[in-house]
N, C-alpha and C. Protein backbone atom coordinates (compact mmCIF):
# COMPACT_ATOMS: atom_id res chain seq x y z
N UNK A 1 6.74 -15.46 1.41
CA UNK A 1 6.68 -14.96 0.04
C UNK A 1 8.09 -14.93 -0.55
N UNK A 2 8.27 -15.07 -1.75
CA UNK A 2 9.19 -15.63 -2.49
C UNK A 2 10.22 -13.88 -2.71
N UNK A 3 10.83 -13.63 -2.56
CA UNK A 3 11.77 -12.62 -3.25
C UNK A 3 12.78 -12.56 -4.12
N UNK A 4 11.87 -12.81 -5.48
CA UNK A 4 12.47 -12.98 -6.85
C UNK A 4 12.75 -12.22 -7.68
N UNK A 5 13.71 -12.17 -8.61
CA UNK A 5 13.69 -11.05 -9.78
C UNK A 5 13.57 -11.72 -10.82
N UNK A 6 13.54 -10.97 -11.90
CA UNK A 6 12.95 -11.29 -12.95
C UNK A 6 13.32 -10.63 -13.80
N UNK A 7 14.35 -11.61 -14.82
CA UNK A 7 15.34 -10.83 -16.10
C UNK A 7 14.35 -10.82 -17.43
N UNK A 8 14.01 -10.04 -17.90
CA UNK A 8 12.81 -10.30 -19.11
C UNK A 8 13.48 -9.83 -20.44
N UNK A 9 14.04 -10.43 -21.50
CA UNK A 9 14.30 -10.44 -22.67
C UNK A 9 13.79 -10.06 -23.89
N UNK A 10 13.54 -9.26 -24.68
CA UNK A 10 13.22 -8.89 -25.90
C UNK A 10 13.51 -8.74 -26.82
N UNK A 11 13.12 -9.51 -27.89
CA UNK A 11 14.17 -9.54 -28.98
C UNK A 11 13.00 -9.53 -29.98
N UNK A 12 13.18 -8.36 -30.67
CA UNK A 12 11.63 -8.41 -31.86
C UNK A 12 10.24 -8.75 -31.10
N UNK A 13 9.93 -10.46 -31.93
CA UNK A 13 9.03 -10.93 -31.63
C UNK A 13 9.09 -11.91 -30.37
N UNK A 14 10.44 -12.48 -29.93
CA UNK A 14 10.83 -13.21 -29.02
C UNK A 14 11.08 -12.69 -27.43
N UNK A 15 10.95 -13.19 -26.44
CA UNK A 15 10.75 -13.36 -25.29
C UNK A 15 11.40 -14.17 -24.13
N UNK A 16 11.89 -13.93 -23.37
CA UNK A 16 12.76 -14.61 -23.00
C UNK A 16 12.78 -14.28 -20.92
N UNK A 17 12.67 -14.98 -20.62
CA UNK A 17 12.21 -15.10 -18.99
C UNK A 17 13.11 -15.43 -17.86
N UNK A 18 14.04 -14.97 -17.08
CA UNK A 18 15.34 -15.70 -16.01
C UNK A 18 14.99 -15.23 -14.62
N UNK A 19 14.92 -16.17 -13.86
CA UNK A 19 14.84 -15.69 -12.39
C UNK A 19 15.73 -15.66 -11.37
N UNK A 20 15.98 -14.97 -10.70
CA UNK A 20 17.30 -14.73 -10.04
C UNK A 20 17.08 -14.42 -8.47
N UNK A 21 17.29 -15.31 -7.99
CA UNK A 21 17.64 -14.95 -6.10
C UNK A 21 17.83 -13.56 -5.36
N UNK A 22 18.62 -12.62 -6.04
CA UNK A 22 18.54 -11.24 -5.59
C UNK A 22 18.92 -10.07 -6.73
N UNK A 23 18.66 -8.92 -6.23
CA UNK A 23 18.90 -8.02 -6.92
C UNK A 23 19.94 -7.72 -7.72
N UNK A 24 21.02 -7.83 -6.74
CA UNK A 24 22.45 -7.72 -7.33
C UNK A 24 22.61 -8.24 -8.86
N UNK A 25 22.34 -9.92 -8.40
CA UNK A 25 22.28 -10.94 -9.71
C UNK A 25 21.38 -10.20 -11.19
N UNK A 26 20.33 -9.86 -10.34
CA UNK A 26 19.39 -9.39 -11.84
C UNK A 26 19.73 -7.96 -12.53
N UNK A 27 20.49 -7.79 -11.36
CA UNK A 27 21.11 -6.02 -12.17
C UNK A 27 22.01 -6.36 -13.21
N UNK A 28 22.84 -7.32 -12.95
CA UNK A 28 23.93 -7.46 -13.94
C UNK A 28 23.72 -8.58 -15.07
N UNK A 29 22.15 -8.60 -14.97
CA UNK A 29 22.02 -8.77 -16.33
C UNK A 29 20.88 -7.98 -16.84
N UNK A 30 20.86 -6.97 -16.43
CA UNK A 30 20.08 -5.80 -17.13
C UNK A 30 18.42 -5.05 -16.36
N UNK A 31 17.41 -5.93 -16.84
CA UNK A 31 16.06 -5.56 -16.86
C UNK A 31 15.54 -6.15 -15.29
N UNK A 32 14.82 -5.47 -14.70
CA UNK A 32 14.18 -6.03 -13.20
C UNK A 32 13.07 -6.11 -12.65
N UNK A 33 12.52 -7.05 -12.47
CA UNK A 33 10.98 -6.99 -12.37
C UNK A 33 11.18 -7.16 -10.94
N UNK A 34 10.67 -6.83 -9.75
CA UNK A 34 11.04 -7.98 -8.58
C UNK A 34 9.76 -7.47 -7.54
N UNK A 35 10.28 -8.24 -6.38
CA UNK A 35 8.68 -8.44 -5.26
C UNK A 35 8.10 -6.72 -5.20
N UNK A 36 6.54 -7.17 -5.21
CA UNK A 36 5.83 -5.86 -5.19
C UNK A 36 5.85 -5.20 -6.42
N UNK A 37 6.05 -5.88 -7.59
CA UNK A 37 6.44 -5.70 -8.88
C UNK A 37 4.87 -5.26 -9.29
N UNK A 38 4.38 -5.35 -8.92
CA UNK A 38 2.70 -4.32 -9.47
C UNK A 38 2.37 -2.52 -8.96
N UNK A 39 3.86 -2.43 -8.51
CA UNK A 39 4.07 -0.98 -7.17
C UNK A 39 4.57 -0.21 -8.29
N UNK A 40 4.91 0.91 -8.78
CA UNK A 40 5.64 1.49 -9.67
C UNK A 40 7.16 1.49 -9.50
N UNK A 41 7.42 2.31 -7.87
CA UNK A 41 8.64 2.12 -7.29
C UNK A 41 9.61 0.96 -7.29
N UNK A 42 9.06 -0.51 -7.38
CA UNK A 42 9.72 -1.97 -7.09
C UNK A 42 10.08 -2.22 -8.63
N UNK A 43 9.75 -1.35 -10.01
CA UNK A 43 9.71 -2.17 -10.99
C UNK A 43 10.98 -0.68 -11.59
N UNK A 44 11.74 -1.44 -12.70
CA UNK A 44 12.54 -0.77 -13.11
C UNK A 44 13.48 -1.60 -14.22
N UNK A 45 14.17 -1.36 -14.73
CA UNK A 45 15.09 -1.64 -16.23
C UNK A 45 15.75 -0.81 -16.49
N UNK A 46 16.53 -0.73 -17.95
CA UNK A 46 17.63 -0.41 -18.58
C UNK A 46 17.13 -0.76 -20.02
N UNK A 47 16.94 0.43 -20.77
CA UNK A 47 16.67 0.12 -22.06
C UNK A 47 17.91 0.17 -23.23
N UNK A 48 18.43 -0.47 -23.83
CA UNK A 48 19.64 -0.45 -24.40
C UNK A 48 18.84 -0.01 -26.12
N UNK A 49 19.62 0.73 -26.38
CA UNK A 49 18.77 1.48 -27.72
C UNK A 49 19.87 0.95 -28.83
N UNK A 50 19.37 1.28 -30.09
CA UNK A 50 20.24 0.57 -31.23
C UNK A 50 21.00 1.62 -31.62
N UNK A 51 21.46 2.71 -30.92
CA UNK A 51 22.89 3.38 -31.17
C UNK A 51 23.80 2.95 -30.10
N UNK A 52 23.52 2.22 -28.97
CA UNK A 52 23.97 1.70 -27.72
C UNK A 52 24.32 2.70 -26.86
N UNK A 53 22.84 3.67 -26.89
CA UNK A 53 23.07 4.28 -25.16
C UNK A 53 22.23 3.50 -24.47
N UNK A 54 22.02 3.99 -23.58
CA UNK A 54 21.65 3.24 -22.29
C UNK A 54 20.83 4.09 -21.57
N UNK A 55 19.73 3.98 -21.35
CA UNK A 55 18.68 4.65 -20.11
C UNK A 55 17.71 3.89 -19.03
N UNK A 56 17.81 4.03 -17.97
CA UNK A 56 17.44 3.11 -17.31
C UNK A 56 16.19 4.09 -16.70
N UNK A 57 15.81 3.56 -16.02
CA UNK A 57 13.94 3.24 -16.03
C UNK A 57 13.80 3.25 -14.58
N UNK A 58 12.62 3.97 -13.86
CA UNK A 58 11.43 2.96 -13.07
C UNK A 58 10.16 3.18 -13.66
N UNK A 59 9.33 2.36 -13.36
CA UNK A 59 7.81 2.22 -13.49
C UNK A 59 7.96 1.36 -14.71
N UNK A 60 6.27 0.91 -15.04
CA UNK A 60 6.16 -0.29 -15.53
C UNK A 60 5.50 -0.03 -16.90
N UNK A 61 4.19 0.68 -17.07
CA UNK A 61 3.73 0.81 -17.91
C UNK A 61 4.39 2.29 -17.98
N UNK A 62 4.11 3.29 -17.03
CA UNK A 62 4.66 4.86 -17.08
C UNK A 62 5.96 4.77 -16.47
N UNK A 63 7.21 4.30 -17.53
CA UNK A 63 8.46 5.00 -16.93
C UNK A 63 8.49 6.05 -16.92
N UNK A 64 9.35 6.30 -15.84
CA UNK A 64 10.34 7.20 -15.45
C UNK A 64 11.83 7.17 -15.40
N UNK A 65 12.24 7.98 -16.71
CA UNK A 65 13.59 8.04 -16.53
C UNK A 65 14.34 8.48 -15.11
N UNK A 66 15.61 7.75 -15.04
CA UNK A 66 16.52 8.06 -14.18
C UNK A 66 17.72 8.36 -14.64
N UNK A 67 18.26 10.22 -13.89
CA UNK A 67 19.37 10.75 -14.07
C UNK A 67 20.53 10.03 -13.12
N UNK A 68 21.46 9.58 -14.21
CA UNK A 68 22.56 9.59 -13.13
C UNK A 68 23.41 10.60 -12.86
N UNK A 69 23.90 11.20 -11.56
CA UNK A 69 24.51 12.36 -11.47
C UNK A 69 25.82 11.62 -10.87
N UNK A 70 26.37 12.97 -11.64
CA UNK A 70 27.88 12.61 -11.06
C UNK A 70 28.43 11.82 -12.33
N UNK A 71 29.18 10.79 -11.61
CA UNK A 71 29.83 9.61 -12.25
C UNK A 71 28.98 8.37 -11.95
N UNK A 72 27.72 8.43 -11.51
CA UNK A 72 26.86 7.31 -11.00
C UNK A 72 26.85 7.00 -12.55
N UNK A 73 26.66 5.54 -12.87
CA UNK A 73 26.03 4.74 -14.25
C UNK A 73 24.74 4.57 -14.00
N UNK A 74 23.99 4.70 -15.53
CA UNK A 74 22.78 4.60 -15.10
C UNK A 74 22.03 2.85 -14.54
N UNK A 75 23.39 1.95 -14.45
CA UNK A 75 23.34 1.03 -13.92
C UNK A 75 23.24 1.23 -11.89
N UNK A 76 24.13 1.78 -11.72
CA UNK A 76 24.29 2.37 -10.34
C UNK A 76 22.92 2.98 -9.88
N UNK A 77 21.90 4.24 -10.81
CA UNK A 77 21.10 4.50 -10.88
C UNK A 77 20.23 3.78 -10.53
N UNK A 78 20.29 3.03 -11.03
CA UNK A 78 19.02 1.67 -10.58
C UNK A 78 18.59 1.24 -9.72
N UNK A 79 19.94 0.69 -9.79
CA UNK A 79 20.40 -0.28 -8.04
C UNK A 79 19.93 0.73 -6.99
N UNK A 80 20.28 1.88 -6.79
CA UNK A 80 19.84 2.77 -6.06
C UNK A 80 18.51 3.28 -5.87
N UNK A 81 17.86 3.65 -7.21
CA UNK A 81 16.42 3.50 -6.95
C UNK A 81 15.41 2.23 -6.58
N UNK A 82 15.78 1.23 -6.68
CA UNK A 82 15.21 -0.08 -6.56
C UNK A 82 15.86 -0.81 -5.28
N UNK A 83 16.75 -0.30 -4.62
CA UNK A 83 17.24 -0.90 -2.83
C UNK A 83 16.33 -0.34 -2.02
């Protein structure tokens, strides 16, 4: 079985699809779909809002926000919930 991620793009009405070899790669470009991606736990993102904060995500249809504590980014956040 394939262990892919999956960068998914949104723009309005547009859509936009990138697949990436590992996690690392798909973190640093934002949004993450990856294996077992129908699990709540395996699925997760980063929603970038139009004042440009940043909150990052697990689950798919029912997120769940994630706190970063400390000095963690809610990029770091991620990575951590999704390893």
């Amino acid at each position: 079985m394939s262990q892919d991620y999956w960068l998914t793009v949104r723009t309005g009405p547009k859509v936009a699809r990138e697949r990436f070899d590992t996690l690392d790669d798909a973190l640093e470009e934002l949004e993450v779909a990856g294996p077992g991606r129908f699990l709540p736990a395996k699925r997760g993102g980063v929603d970038v809002r139009g004042d440009g904060s940043v909150q990052a995500y697990v689950g798919g249809v029912r997120r769940r926000p994630l706190k970063a504590k400390g000095r963690t980014t809610p990029f770091e956040a991620l990575r951590q919930a999704l390893s």
